[in-house]
PDB file of N, CA and C in Angstrom:
ATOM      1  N   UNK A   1     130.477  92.793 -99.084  1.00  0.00           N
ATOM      2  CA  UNK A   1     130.753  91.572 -99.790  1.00  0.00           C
ATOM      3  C   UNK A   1     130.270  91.733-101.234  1.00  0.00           C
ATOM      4  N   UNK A   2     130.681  91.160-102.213  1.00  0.00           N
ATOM      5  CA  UNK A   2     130.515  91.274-103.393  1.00  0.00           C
ATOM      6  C   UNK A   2     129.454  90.822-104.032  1.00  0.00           C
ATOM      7  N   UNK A   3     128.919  91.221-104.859  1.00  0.00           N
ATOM      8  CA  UNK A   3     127.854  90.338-105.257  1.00  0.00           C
ATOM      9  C   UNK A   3     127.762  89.698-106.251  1.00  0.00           C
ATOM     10  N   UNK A   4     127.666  88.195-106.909  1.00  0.00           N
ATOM     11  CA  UNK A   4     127.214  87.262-108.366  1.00  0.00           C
ATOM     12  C   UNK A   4     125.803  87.720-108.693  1.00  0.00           C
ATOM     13  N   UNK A   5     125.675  87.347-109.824  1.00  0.00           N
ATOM     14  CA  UNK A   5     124.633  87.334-110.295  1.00  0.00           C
ATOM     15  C   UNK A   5     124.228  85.902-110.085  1.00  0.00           C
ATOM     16  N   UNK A   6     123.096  86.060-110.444  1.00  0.00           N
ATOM     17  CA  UNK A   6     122.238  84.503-110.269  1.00  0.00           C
ATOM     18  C   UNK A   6     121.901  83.669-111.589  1.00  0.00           C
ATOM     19  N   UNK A   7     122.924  82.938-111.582  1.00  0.00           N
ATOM     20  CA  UNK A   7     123.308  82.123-112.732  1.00  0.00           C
ATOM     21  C   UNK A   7     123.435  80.559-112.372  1.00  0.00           C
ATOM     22  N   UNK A   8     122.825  80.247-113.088  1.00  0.00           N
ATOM     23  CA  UNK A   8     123.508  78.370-113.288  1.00  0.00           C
ATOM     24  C   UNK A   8     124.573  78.336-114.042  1.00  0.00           C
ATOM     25  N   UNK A   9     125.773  77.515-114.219  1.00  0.00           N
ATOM     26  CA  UNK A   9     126.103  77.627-114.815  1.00  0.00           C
ATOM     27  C   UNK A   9     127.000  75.516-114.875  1.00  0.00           C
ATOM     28  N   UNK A  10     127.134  75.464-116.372  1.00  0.00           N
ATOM     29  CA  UNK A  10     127.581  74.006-116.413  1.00  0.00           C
ATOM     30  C   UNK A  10     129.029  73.411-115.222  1.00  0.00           C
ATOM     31  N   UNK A  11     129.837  74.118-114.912  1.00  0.00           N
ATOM     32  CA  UNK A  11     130.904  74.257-114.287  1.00  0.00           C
ATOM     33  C   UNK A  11     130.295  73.860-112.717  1.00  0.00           C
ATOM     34  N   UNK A  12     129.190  74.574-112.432  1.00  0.00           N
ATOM     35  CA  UNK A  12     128.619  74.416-111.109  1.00  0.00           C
ATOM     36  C   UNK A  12     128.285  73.207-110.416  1.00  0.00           C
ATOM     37  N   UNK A  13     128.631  72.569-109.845  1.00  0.00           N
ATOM     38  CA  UNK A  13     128.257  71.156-109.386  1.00  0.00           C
ATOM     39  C   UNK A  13     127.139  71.318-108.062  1.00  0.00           C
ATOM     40  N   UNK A  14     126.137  71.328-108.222  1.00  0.00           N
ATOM     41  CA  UNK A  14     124.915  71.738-107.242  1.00  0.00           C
ATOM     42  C   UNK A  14     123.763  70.234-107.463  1.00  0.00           C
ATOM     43  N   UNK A  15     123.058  70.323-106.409  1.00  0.00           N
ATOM     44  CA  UNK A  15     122.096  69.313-105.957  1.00  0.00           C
ATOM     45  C   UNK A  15     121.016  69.501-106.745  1.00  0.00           C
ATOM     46  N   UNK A  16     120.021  68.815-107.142  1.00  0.00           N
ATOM     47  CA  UNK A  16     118.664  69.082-108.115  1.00  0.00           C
ATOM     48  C   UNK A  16     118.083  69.741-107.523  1.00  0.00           C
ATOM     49  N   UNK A  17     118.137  70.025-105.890  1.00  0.00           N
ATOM     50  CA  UNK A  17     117.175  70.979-105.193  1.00  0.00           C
ATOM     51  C   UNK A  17     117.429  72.426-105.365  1.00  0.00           C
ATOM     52  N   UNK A  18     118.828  72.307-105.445  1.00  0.00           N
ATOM     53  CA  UNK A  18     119.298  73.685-105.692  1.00  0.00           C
ATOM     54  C   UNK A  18     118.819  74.509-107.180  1.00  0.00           C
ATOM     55  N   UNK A  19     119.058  73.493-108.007  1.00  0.00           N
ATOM     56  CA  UNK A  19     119.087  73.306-109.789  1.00  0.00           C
ATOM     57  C   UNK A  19     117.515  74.229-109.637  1.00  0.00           C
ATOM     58  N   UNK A  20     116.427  73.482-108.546  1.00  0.00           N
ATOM     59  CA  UNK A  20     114.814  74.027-108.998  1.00  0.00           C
ATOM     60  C   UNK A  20     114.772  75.315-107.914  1.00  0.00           C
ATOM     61  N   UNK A  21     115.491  75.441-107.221  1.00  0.00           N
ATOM     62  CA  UNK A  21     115.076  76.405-105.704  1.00  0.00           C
ATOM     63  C   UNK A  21     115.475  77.150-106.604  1.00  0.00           C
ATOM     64  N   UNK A  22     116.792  77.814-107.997  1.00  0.00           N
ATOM     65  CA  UNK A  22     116.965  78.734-108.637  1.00  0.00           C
ATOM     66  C   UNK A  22     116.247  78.695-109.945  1.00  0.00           C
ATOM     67  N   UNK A  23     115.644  78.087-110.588  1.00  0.00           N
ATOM     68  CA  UNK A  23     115.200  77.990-111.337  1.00  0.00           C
ATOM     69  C   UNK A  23     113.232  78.607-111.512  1.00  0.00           C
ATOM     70  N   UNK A  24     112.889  78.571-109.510  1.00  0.00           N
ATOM     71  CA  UNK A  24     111.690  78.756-108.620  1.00  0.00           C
ATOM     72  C   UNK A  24     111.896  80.756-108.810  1.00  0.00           C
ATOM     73  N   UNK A  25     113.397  80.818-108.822  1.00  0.00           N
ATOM     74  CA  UNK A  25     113.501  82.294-108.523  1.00  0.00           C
ATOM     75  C   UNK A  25     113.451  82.953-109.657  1.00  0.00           C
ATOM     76  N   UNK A  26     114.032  82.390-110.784  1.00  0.00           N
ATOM     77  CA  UNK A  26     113.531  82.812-112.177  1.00  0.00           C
ATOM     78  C   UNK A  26     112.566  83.102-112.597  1.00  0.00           C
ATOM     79  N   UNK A  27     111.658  81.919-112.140  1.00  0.00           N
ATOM     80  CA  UNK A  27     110.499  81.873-112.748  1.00  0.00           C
ATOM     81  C   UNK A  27     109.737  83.137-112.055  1.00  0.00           C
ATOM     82  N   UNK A  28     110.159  83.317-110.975  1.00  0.00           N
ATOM     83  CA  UNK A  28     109.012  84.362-109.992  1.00  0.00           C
ATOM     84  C   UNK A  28     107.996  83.743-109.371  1.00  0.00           C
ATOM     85  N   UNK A  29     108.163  82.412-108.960  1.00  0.00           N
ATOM     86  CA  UNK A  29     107.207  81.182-108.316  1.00  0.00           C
ATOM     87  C   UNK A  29     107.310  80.997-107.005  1.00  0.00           C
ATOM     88  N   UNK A  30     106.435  80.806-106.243  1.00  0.00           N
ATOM     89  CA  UNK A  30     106.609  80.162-105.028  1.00  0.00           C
ATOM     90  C   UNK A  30     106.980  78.071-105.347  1.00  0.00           C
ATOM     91  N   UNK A  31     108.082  77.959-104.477  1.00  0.00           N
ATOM     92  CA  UNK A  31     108.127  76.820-104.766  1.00  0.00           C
ATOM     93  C   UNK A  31     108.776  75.918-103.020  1.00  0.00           C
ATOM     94  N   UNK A  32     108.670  75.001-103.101  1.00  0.00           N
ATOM     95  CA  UNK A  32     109.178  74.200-101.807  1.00  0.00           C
ATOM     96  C   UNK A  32     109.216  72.801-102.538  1.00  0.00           C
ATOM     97  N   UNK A  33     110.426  72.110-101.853  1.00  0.00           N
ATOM     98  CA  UNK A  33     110.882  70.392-101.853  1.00  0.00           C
ATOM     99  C   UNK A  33     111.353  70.607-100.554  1.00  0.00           C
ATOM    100  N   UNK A  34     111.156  69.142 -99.789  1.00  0.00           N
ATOM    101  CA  UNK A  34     111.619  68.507 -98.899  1.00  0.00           C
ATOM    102  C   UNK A  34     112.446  69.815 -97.815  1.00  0.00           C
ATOM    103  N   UNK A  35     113.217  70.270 -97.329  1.00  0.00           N
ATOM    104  CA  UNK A  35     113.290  71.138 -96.415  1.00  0.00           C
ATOM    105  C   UNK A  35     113.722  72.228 -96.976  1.00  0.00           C
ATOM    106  N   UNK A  36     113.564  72.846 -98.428  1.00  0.00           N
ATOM    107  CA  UNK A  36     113.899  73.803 -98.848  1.00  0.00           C
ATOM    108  C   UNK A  36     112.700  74.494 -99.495  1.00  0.00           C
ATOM    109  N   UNK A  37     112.777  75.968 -99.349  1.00  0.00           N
ATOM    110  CA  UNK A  37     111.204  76.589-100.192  1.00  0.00           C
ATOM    111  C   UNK A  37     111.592  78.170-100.631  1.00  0.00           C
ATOM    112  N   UNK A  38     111.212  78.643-101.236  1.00  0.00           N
ATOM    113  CA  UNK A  38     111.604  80.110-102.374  1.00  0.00           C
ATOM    114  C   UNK A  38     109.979  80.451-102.032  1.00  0.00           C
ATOM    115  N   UNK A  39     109.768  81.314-101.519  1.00  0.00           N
ATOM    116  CA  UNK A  39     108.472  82.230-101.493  1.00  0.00           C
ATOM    117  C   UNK A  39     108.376  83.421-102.076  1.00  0.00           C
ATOM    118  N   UNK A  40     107.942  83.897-103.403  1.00  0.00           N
ATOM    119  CA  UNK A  40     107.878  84.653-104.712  1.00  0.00           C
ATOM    120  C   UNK A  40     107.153  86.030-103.726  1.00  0.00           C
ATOM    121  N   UNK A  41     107.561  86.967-103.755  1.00  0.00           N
ATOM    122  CA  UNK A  41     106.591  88.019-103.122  1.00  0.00           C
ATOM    123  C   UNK A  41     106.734  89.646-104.270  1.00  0.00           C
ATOM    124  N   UNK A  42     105.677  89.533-104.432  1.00  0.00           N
ATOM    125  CA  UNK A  42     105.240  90.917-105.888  1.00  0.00           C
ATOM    126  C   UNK A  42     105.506  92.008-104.959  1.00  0.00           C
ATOM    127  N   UNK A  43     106.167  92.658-105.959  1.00  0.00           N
ATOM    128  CA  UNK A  43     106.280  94.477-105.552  1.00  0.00           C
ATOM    129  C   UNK A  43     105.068  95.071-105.314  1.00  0.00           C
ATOM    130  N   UNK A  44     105.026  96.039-104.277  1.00  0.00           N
ATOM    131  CA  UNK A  44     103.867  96.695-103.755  1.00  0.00           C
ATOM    132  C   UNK A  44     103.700  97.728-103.408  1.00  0.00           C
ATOM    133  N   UNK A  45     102.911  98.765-104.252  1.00  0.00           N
ATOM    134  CA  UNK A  45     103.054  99.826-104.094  1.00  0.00           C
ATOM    135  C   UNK A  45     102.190 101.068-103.545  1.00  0.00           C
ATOM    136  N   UNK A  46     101.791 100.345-102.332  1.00  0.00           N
ATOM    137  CA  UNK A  46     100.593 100.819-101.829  1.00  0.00           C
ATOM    138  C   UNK A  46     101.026 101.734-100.355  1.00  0.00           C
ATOM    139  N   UNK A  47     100.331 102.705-100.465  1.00  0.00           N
ATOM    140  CA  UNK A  47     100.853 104.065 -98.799  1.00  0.00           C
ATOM    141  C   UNK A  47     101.320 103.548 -97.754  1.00  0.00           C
ATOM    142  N   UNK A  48     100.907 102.320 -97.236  1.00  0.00           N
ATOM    143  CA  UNK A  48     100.792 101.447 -96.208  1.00  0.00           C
ATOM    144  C   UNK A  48     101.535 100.173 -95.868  1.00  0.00           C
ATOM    145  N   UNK A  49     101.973  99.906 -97.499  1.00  0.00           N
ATOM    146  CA  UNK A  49     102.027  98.377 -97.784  1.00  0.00           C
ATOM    147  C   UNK A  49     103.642  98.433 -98.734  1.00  0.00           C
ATOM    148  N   UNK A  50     104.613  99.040 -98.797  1.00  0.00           N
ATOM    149  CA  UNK A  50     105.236  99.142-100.151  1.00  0.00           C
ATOM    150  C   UNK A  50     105.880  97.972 -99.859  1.00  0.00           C
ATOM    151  N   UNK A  51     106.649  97.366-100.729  1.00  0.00           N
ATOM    152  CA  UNK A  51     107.915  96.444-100.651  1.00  0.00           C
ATOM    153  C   UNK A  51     108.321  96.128-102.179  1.00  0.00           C
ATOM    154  N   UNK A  52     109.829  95.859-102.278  1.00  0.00           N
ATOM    155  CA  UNK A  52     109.983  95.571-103.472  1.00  0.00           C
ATOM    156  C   UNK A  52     110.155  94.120-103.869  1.00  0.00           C
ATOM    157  N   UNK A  53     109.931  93.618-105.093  1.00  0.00           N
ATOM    158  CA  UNK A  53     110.352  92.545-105.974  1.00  0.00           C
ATOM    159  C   UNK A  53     111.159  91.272-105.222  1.00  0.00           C
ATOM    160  N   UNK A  54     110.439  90.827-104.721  1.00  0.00           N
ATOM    161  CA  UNK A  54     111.399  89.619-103.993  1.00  0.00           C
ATOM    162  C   UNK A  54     111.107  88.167-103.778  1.00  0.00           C
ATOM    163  N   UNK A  55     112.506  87.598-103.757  1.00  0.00           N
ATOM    164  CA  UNK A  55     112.073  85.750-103.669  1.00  0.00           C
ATOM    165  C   UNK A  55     112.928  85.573-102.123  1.00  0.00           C
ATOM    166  N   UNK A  56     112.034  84.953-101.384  1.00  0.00           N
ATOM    167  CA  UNK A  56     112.874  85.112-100.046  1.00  0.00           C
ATOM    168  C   UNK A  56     112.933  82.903-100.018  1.00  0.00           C
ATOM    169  N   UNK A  57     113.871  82.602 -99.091  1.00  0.00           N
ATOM    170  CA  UNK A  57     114.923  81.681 -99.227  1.00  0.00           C
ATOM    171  C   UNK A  57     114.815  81.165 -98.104  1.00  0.00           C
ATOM    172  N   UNK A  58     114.399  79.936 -97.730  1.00  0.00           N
ATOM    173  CA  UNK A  58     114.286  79.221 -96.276  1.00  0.00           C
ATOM    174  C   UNK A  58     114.567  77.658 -96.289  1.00  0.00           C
ATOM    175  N   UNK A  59     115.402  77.579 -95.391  1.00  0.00           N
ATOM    176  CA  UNK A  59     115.478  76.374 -94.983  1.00  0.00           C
ATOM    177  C   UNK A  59     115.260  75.223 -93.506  1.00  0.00           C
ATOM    178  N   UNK A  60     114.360  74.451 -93.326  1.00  0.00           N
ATOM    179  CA  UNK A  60     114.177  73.963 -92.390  1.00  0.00           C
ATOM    180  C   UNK A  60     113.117  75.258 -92.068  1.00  0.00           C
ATOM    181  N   UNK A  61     112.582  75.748 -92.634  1.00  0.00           N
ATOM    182  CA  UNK A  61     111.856  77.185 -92.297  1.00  0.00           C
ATOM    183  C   UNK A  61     112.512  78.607 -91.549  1.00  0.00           C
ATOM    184  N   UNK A  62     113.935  78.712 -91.750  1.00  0.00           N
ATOM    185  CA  UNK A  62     114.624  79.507 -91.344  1.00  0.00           C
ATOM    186  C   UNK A  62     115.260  80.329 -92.489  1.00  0.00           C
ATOM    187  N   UNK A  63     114.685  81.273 -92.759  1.00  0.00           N
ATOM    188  CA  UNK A  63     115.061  82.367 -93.887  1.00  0.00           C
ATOM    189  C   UNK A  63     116.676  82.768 -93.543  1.00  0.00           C
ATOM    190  N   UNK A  64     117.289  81.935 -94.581  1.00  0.00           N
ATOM    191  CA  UNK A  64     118.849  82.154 -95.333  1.00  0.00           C
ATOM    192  C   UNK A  64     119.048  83.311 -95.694  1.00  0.00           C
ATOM    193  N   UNK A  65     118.053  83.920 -96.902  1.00  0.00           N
ATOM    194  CA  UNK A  65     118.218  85.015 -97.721  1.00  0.00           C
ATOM    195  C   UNK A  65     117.056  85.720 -98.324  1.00  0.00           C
ATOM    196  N   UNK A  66     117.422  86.729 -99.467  1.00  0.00           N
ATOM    197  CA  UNK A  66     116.554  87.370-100.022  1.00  0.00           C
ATOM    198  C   UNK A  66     116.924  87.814-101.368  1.00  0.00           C
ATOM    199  N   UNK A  67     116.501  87.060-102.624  1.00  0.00           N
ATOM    200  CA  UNK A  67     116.763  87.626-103.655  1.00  0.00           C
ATOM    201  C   UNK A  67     115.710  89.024-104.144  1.00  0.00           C
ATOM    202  N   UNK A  68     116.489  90.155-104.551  1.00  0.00           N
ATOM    203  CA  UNK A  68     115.735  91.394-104.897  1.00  0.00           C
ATOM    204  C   UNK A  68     116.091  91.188-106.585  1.00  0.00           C
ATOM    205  N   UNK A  69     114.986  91.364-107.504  1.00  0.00           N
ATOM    206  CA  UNK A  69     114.810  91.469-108.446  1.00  0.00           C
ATOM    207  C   UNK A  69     115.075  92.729-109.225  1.00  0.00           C
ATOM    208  N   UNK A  70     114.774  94.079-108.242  1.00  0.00           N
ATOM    209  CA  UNK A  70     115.229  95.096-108.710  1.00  0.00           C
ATOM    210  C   UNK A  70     116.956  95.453-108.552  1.00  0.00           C
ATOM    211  N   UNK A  71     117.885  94.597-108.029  1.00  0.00           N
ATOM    212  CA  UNK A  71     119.106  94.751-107.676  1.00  0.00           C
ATOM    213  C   UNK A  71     119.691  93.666-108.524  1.00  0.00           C
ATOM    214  N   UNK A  72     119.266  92.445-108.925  1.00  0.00           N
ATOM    215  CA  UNK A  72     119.674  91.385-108.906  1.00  0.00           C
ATOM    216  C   UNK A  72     120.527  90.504-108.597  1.00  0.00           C
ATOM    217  N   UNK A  73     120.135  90.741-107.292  1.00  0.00           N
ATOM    218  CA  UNK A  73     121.144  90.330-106.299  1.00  0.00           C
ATOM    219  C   UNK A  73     120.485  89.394-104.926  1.00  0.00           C
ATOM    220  N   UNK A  74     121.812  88.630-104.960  1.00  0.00           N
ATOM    221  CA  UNK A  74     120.751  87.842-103.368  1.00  0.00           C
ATOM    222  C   UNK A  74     121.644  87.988-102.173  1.00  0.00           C
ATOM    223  N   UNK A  75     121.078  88.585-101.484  1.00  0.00           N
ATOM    224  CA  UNK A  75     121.286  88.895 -99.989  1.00  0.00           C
ATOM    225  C   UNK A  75     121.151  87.792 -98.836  1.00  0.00           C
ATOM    226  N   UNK A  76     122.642  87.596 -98.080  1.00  0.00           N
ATOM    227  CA  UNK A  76     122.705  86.573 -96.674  1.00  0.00           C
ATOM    228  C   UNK A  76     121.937  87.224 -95.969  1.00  0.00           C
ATOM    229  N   UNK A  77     121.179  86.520 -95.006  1.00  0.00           N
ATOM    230  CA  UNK A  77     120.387  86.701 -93.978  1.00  0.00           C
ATOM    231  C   UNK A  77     121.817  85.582 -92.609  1.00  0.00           C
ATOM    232  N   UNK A  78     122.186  87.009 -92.808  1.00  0.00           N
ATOM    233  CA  UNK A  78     123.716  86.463 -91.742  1.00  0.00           C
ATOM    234  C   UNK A  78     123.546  85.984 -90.314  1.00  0.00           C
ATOM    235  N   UNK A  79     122.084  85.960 -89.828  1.00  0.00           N
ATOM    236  CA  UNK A  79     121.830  85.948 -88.581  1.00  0.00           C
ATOM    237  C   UNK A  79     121.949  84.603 -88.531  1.00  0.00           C
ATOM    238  N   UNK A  80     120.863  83.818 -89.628  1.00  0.00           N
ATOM    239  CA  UNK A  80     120.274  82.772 -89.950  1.00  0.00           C
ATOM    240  C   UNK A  80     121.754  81.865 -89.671  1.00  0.00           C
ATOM    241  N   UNK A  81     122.306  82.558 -90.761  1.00  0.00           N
ATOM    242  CA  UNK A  81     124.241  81.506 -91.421  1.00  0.00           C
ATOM    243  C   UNK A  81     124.691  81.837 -89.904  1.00  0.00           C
ATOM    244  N   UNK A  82     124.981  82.335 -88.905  1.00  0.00           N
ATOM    245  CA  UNK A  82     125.086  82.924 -88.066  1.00  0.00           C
ATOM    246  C   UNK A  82     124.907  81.390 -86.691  1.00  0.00           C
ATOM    247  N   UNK A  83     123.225  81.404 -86.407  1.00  0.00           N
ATOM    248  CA  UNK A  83     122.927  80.112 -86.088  1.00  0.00           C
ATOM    249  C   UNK A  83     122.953  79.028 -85.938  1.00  0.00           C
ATOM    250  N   UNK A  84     123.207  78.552 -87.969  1.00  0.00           N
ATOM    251  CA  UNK A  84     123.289  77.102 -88.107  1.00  0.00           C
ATOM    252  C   UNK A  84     123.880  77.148 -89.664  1.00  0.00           C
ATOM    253  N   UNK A  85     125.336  77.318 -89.208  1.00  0.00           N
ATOM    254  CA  UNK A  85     126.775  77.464 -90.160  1.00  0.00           C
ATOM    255  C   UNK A  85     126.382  76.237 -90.538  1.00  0.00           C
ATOM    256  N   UNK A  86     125.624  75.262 -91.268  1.00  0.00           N
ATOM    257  CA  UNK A  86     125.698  73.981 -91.734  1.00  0.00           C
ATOM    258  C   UNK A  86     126.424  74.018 -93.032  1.00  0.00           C
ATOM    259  N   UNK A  87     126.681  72.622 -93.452  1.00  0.00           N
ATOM    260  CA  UNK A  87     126.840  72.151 -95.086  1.00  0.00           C
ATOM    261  C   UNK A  87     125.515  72.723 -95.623  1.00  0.00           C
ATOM    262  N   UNK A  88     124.931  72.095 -95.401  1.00  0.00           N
ATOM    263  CA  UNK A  88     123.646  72.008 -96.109  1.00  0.00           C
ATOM    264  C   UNK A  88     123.017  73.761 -96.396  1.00  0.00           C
ATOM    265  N   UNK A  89     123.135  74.706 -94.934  1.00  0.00           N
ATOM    266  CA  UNK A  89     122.970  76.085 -95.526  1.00  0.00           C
ATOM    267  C   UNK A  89     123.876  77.045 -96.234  1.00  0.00           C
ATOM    268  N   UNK A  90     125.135  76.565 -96.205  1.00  0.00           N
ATOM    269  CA  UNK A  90     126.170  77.017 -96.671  1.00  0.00           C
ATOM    270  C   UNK A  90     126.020  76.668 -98.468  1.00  0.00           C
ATOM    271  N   UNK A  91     125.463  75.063 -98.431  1.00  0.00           N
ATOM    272  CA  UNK A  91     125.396  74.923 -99.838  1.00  0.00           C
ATOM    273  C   UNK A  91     124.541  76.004-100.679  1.00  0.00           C
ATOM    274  N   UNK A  92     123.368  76.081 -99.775  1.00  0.00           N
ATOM    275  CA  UNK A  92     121.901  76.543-100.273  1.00  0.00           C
ATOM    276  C   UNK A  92     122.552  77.958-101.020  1.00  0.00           C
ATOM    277  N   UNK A  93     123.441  78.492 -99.672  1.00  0.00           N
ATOM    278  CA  UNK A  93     123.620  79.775-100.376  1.00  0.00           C
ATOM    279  C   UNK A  93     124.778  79.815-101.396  1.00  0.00           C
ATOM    280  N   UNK A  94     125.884  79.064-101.245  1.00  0.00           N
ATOM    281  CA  UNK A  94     126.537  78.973-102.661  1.00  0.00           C
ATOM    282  C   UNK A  94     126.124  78.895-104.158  1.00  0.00           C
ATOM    283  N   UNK A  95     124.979  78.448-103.886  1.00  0.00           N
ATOM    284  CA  UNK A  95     124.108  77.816-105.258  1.00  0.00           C
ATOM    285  C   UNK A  95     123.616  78.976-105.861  1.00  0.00           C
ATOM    286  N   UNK A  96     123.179  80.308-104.613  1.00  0.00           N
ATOM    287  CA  UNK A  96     122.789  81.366-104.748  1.00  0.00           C
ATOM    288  C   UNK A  96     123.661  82.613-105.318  1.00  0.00           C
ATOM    289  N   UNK A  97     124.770  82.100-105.329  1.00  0.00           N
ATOM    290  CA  UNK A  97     125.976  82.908-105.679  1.00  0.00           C
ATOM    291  C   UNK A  97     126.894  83.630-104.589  1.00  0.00           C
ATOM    292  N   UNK A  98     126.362  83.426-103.222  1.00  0.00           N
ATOM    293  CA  UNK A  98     127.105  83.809-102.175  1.00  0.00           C
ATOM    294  C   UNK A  98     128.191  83.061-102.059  1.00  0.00           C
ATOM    295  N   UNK A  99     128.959  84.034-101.158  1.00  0.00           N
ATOM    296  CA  UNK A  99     130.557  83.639-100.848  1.00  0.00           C
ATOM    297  C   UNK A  99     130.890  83.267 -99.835  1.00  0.00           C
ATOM    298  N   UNK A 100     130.519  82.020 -99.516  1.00  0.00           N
ATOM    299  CA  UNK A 100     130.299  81.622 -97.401  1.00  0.00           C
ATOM    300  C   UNK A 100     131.189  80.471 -97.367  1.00  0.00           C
TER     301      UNK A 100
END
């Protein structure tokens, strides 16, 4: 599947939650409103421990996705969309630039 970049853009008609859940990923912040939350996680580069650059994406506490900073790109967590095909997660990830 193709990938957007992670952009707002004026054309976009999205919810204020959406407006800060991307705005949370910019920043490199952990952030949460009402059943949505962006958890900021630092690259790590330790023998034991590595992982890269990431804002991971939950709703109702069920991880949607994963934006990678070194790709700049955000990744479906298809299991999740998979589960619970909602409006509401379908929006989350449109906002994200996915194609669902």
């Amino acid at each position: 599947m193709p990938r957007r970049p992670l952009l707002v853009t004026l054309e976009n008609v999205m919810r204020k939650i959406e407006q800060q859940m991307i705005e949370a990923i910019k920043a490199k912040k952990t952030w949460s409103m009402d059943n949505t939350k962006v958890e900021y996680q630092c690259e790590l580069d330790e023998p034991m421990h590595a992982r890269m650059e990431q804002a991971k994406v939950y709703l109702f506490g069920n991880h949607i996705g994963t934006y990678l900073y070194r790709d700049t790109a955000f990744y479906v967590n298809f299991k999740t969309l998979r589960n619970w095909p909602t409006r509401t997660t379908k929006s989350r990830l449109r906002a994200l630039g996915a194609s669902v």
